[in-house]
Protein backbone atom coordinates (compact mmCIF):
# COMPACT_ATOMS: atom_id res chain seq x y z
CA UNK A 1 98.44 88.66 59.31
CA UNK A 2 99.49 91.73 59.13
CA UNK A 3 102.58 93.44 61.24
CA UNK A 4 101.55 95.23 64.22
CA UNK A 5 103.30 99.18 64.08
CA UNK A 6 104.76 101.01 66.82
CA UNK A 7 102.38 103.67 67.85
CA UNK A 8 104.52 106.79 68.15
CA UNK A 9 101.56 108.90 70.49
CA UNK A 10 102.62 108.96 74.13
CA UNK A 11 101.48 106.46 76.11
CA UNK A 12 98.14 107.25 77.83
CA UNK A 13 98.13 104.21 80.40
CA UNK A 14 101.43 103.62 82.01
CA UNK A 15 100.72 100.76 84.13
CA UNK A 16 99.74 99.29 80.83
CA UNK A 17 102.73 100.04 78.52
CA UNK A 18 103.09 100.83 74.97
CA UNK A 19 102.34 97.43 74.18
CA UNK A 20 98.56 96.84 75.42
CA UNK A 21 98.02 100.28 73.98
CA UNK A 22 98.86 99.25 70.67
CA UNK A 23 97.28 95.88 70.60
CA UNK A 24 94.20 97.80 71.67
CA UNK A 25 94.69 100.04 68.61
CA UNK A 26 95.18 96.48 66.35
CA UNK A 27 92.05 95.43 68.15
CA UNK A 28 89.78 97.99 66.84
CA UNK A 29 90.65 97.09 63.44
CA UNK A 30 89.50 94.03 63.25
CA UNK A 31 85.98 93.59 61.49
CA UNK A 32 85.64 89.55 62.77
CA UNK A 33 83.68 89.62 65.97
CA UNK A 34 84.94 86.26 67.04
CA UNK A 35 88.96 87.40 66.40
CA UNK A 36 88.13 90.80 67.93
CA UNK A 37 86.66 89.45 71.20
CA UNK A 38 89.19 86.69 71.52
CA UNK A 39 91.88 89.20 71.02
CA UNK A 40 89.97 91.46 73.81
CA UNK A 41 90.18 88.39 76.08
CA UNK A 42 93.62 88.44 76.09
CA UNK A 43 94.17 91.99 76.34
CA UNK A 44 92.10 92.20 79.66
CA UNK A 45 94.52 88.63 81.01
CA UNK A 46 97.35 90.80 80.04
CA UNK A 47 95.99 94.02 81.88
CA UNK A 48 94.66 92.40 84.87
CA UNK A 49 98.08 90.55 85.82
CA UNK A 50 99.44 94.19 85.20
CA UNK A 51 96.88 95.31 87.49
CA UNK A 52 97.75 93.03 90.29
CA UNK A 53 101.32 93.54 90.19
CA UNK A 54 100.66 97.69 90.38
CA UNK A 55 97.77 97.40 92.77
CA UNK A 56 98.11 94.39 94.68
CA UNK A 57 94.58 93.82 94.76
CA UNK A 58 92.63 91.29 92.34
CA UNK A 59 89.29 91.87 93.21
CA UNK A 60 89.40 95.72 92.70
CA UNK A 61 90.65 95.67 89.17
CA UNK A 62 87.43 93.78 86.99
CA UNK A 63 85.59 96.86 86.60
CA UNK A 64 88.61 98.61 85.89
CA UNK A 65 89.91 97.05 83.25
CA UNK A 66 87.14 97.10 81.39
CA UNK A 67 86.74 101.03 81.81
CA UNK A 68 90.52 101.09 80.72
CA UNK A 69 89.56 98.79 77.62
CA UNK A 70 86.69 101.28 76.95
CA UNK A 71 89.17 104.44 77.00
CA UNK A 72 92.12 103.00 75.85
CA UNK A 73 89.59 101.73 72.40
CA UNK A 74 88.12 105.53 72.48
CA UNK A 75 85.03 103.10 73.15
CA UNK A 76 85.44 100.81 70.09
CA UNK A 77 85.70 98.15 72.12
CA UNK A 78 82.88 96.33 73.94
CA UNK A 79 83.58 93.97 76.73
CA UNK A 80 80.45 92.82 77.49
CA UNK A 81 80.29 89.28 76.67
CA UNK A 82 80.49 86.09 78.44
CA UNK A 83 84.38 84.83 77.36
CA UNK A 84 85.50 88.35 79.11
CA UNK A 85 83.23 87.71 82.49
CA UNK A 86 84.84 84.32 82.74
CA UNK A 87 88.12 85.64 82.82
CA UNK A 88 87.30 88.43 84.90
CA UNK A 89 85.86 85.78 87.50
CA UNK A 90 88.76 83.12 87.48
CA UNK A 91 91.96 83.57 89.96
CA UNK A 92 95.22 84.75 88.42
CA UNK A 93 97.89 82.39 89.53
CA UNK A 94 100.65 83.15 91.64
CA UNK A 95 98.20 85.58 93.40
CA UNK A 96 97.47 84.88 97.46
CA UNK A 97 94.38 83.63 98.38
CA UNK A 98 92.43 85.73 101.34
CA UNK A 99 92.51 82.79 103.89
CA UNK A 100 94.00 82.83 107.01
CA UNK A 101 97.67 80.80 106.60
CA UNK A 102 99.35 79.50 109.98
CA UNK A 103 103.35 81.04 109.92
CA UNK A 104 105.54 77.88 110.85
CA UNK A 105 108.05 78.96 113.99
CA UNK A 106 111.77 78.35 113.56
C-alpha cells in the first residue's frame, strides 16, 4: 500500500479536517470498486461523528454527508450503495436518544 501524502491545498471543509480531505483524495484513486466503497464507508463513519459533534444533530447530517462526499471527490465518488445506507441508518454511539428521560432529584 502505498503512503498517503499531505495535501498542501487549503482545506475546503473545516469541520472535516485535512485528514478526511485527503483520504477522499486517496479514495478517488482507487480503481477496485469493493476497496473504494469500503474505504467510502468509513469516510462517511468518520464524517458523520464529525458531524454530530459540530451540529449536534444526527438525523440532519445523512444527506449531508453524502453531498460533502460528492464535493469533497469533485464527484468521483458515488455513495449510492447499500453498505453506505446502512451506516447512514444505524445510531452513532455515545449520541442521546430522543426519548423522554426522568431527571432523578437530589
Amino acid at each position: 500500500m502505498e503512503t498517503l501524502k499531505r495535501n498542501s491545498s487549503p482545506i475546503i471543509m473545516r469541520n472535516y479536517g485535512r485528514i478526511i480531505q485527503d483520504l477522499i483524495t486517496y479514495t478517488c484513486t482507487i480503481e477496485d470498486e469493493e476497496k473504494r466503497q469500503a474505504l467510502t464507508t468509513y469516510i462517511g463513519q468518520c464524517m458523520r461523528q464529525k458531524n454530530i459533534a459540530w451540529n449536534k444533530d444526527s438525523d440532519a447530517g445523512s444527506n449531508r454527508i453524502q453531498e460533502d462526499i460528492r464535493i469533497l471527490s469533485h464527484g468521483q465518488l458515488d455513495c449510492s450503495f447499500e453498505q453506505f445506507d446502512q451506516m447512514l441508518q444505524r445510531r452513532v454511539a455515545g449520541t442521546p436518544t430522543t426519548g423522554n428521560k426522568k431527571k432523578k432529584n437530589k
